[in-house]
Every structure is written in C-alpha cells, then in structure tokens.
Protein backbone atom coordinates (compact mmCIF):
# COMPACT_ATOMS: atom_id res chain seq x y z
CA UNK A 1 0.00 0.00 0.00
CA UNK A 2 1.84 3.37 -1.30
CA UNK A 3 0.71 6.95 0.27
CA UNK A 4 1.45 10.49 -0.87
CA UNK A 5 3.19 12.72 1.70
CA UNK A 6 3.33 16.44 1.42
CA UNK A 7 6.07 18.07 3.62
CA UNK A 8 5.19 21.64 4.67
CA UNK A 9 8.09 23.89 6.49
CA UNK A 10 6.49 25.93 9.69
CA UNK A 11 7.87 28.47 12.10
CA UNK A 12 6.56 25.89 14.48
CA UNK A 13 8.83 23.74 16.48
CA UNK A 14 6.67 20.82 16.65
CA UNK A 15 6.43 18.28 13.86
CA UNK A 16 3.20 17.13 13.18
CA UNK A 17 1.39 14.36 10.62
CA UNK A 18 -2.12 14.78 8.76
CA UNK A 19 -3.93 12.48 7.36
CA UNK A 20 -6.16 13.96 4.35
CA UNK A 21 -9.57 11.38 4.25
CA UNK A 22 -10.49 12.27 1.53
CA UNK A 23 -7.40 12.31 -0.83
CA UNK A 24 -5.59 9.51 1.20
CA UNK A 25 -2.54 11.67 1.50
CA UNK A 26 -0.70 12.83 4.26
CA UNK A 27 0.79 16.40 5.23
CA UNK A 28 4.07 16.28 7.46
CA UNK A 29 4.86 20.08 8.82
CA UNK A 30 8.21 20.17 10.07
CA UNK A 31 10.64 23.49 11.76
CA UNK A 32 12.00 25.07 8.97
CA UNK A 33 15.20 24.56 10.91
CA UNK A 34 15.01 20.50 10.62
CA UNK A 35 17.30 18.48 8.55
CA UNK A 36 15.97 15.83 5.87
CA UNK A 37 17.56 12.91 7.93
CA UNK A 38 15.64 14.15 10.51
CA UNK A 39 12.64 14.10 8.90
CA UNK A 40 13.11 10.77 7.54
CA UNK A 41 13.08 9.28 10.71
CA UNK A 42 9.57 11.00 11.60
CA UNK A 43 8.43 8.86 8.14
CA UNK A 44 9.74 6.19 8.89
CA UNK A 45 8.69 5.89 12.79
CA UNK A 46 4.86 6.96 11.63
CA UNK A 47 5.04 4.71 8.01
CA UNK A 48 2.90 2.07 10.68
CA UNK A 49 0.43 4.78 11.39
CA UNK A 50 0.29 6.08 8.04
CA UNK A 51 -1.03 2.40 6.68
CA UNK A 52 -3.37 1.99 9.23
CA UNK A 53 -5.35 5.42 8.58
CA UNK A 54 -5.76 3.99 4.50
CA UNK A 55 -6.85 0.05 6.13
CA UNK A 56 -9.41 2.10 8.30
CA UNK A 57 -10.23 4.95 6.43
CA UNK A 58 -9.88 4.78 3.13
CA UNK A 59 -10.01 7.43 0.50
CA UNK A 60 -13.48 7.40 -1.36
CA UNK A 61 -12.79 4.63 -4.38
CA UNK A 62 -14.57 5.46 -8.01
CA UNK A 63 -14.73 1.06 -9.05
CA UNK A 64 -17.82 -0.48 -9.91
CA UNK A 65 -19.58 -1.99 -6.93
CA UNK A 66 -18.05 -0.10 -4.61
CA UNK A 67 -19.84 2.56 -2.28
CA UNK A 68 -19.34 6.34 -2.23
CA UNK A 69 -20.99 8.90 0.00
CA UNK A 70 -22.04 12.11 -2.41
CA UNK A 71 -23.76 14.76 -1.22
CA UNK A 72 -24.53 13.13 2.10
CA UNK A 73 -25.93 9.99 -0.15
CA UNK A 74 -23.91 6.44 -0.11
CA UNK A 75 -24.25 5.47 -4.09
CA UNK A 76 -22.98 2.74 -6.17
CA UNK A 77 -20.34 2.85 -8.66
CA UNK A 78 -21.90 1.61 -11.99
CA UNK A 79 -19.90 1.91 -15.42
CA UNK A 80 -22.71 2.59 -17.15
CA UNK A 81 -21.95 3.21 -20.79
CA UNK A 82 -17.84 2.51 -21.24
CA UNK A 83 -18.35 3.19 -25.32
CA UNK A 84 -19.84 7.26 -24.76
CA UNK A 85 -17.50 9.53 -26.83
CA UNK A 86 -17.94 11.86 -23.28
CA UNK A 87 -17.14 11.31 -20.25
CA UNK A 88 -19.84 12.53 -17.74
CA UNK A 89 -21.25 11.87 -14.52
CA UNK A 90 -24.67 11.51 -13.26
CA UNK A 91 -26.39 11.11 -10.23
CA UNK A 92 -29.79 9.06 -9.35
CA UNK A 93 -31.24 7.74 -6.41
CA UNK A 94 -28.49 5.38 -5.26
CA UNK A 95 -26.04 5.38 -8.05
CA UNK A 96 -23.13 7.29 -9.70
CA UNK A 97 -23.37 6.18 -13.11
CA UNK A 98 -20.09 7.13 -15.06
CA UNK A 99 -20.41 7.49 -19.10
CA UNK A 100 -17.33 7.45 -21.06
CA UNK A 101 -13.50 5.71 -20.97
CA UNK A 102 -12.15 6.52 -17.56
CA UNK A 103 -8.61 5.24 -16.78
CA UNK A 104 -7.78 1.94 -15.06
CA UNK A 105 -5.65 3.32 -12.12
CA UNK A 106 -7.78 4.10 -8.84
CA UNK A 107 -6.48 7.45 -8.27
CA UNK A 108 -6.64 8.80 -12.29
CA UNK A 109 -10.55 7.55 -11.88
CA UNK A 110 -10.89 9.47 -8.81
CA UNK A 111 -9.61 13.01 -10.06
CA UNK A 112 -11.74 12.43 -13.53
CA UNK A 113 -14.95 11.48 -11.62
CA UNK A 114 -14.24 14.45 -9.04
CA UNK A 115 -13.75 17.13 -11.67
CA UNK A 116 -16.64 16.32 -13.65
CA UNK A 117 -18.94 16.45 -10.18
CA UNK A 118 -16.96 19.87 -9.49
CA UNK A 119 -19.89 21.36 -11.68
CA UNK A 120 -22.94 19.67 -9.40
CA UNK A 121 -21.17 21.27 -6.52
CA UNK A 122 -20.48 24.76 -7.91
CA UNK A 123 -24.28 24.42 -8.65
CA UNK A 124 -25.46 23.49 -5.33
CA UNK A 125 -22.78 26.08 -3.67
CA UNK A 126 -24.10 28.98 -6.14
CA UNK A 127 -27.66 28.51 -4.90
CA UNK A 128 -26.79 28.97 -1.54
CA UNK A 129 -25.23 31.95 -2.38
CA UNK A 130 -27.81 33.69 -3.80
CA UNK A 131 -30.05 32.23 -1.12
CA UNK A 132 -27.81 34.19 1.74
CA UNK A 133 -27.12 37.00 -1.03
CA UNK A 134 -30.11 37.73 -0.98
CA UNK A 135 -30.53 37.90 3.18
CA UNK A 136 -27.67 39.73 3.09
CA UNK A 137 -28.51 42.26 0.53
CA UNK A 138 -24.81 41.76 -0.95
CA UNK A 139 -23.86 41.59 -4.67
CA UNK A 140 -22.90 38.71 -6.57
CA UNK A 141 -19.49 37.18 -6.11
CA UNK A 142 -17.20 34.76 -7.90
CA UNK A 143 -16.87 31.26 -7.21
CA UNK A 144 -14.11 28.92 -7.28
CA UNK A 145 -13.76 25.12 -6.87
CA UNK A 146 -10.20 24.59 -5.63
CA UNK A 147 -8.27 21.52 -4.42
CA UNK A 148 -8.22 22.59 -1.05
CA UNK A 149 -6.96 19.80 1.51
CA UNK A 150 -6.60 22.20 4.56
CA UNK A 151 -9.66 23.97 4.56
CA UNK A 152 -13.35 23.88 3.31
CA UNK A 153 -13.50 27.43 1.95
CA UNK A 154 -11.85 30.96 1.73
CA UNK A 155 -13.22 33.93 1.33
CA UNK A 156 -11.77 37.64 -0.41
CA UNK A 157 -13.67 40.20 0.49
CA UNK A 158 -11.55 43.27 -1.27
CA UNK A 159 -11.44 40.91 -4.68
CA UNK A 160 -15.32 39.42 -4.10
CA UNK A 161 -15.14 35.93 -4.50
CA UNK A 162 -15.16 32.67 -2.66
CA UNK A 163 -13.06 29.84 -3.52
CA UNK A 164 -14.64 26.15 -2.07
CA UNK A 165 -12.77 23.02 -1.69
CA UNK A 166 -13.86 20.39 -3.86
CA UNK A 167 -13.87 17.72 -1.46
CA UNK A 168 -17.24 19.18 -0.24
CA UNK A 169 -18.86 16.81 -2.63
CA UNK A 170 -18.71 14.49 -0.25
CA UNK A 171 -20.42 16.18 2.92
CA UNK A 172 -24.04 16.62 2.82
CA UNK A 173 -26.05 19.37 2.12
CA UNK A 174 -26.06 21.07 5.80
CA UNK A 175 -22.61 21.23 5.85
CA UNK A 176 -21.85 22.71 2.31
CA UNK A 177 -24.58 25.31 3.12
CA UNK A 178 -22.80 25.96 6.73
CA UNK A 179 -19.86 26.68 4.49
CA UNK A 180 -21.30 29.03 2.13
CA UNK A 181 -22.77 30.86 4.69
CA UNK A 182 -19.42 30.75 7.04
CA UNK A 183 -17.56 32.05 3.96
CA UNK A 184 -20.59 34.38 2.57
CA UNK A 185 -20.48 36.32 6.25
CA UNK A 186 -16.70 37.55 5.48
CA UNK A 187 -17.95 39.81 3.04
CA UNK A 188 -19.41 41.96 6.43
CA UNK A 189 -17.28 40.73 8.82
CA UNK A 190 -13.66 40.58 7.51
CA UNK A 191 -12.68 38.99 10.23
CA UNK A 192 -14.18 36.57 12.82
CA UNK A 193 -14.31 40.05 15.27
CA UNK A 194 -17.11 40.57 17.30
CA UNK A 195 -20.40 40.21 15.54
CA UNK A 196 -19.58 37.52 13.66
CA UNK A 197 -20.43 34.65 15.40
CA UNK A 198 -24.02 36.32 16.29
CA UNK A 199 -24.64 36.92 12.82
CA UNK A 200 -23.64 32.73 11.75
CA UNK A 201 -25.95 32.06 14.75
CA UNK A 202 -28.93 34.15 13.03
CA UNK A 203 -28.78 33.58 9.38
CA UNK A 204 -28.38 29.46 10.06
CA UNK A 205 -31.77 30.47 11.77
C-alpha cells in the first residue's frame, strides 16, 4: 500500500502528521530549521500509522460496486456506458453512473470522476449563495472550486469571490450550506471580530 506525503516547512517547532480522508494523503509540517535525515526518521517511525489510517479509512474509491458517500448519499459505482465519446457523470437515487473511458488506475478515476462532479457542486454552492445574497442584501461574487486539503473554503472580500474546496462533494447538504454561509459572512465581517459569530448564529436560523 503506497501513500502520498506532502512536507510543509512551519515556524513551528513541533512536527506534526495529517492524514487527508479524503485524498488519502498525508501532510508532514516540520521546523523550517530540521534536517531531511531528521525528517526521515519522523516517516519512517509513523510509516505504521500512516497504513493503518488507508486500512481504516480509506479514501473514497470510483470502481464499480463499490460505495461512495455524495452529497450526504452512499451510491454505487456503476460503469454505465464505457463506449460514450464523453465522459460525464450523473447522479440518481443510489447510483453514480459514469459514461465514457475513464482510466484503469484508482487514483486517475478518482480526479476524472471528481472534476466532472466539481460542476454539481459549484451548482449546489451557487444557490446557496444567492439564497444568503439575498438575506444579506450583498452583490454577486465569484466562485471557485479549488483543491483545497486544509480547509473547506476561503473567502476575499476586497477581490469578491469565494473559492470552495472540492472535497465538499462528499459532505451533505447542511454542511456545504454551513460553508457558504461561514464564507458568505466575510464579506461583512472581515474577520471573525465581534459580531460575527451572532450573525452565523442568526442567518443558520
């Protein structure tokens, strides 16, 4: 079992080890100060650790049979139509049917399957925006699907847009609207000052 490991340099003096679910990577941040040898032994002292997070939790897996939460629905993987010139993506009640030639490796299915459902989530995600928009009385902003590991959205007030991690295609709906409205609020409160968290309280209300 192989595993991706990004190593991040911090002003931080502890070294610490992520594991991302939903990629099935790992993030090692380390003092900028710390030599590789050092951090090779961190790798090598965690590889156990590291191999039981993918047993337990494994990253979600795009091969026919298999289950996949989506939108806070568990669906099975069905190759529906191999021989479709396009590759697409469609949702029904308990399926992800997948038209077209993916690849054969696990991982290149994964990224083709998630950035074809990238446009079901900026759908969903841009409804909830004009939804709190509209509460808000705040003009429309720009939205961005990104490959965010570390967080589940940003928000740029001065340049109006939002950017959304992708990997919100597998939460349910309450939690990509929490998001959106999380992210949406920045717009009036820059910060998380004071006011903030009364205002999250009363527009999830």
């Amino acid at each position: 079992m192989d595993f991706d490991i990004r190593f991040k340099a911090v002003s931080s003096k502890r070294v610490r080890l992520h594991y991302h679910l939903y990629t099935g990577s790992f993030t090692l941040t380390h003092p900028k100060w710390l030599s590789k040898m050092k951090i090779n032994e961190y790798v090598i002292a965690w590889e156990g650790w590291m191999l039981n997070c993918l047993r337990e939790q494994p990253p979600p897996i795009f091969k026919e049979g298999c289950a996949v939460t989506l939108f806070g629905r568990e669906r099975i993987v069905r190759f529906a139509h191999p021989e479709a010139k396009k590759r697409r993506v469609e949702l029904s009640e308990g399926s992800v049917l997948l038209y077209g030639n993916f690849s054969e490796g696990e991982r290149d299915v994964k990224e083709q399957v998630e950035t074809l459902l990238e446009h079901e989530l900026y759908v969903r995600a841009r409804r909830w925006m004009r939804h709190f928009g509209d509460r808000m009385q705040l003009p429309d902003a720009g939205l961005f699907i990104r490959s965010m590991r570390s967080r589940w959205g940003s928000c740029f007030p001065g340049k109006k847009k939002i950017h959304l991690s992708r990997y919100l295609m597998y939460k349910d709906e309450k939690f990509l609207q929490e998001v959106v409205l999380h992210e949406m609020l920045h717009f009036l409160y820059p910060n998380h000052q004071k006011g903030f968290k009364e205002a999250l309280k009363r527009y999830k209300m």
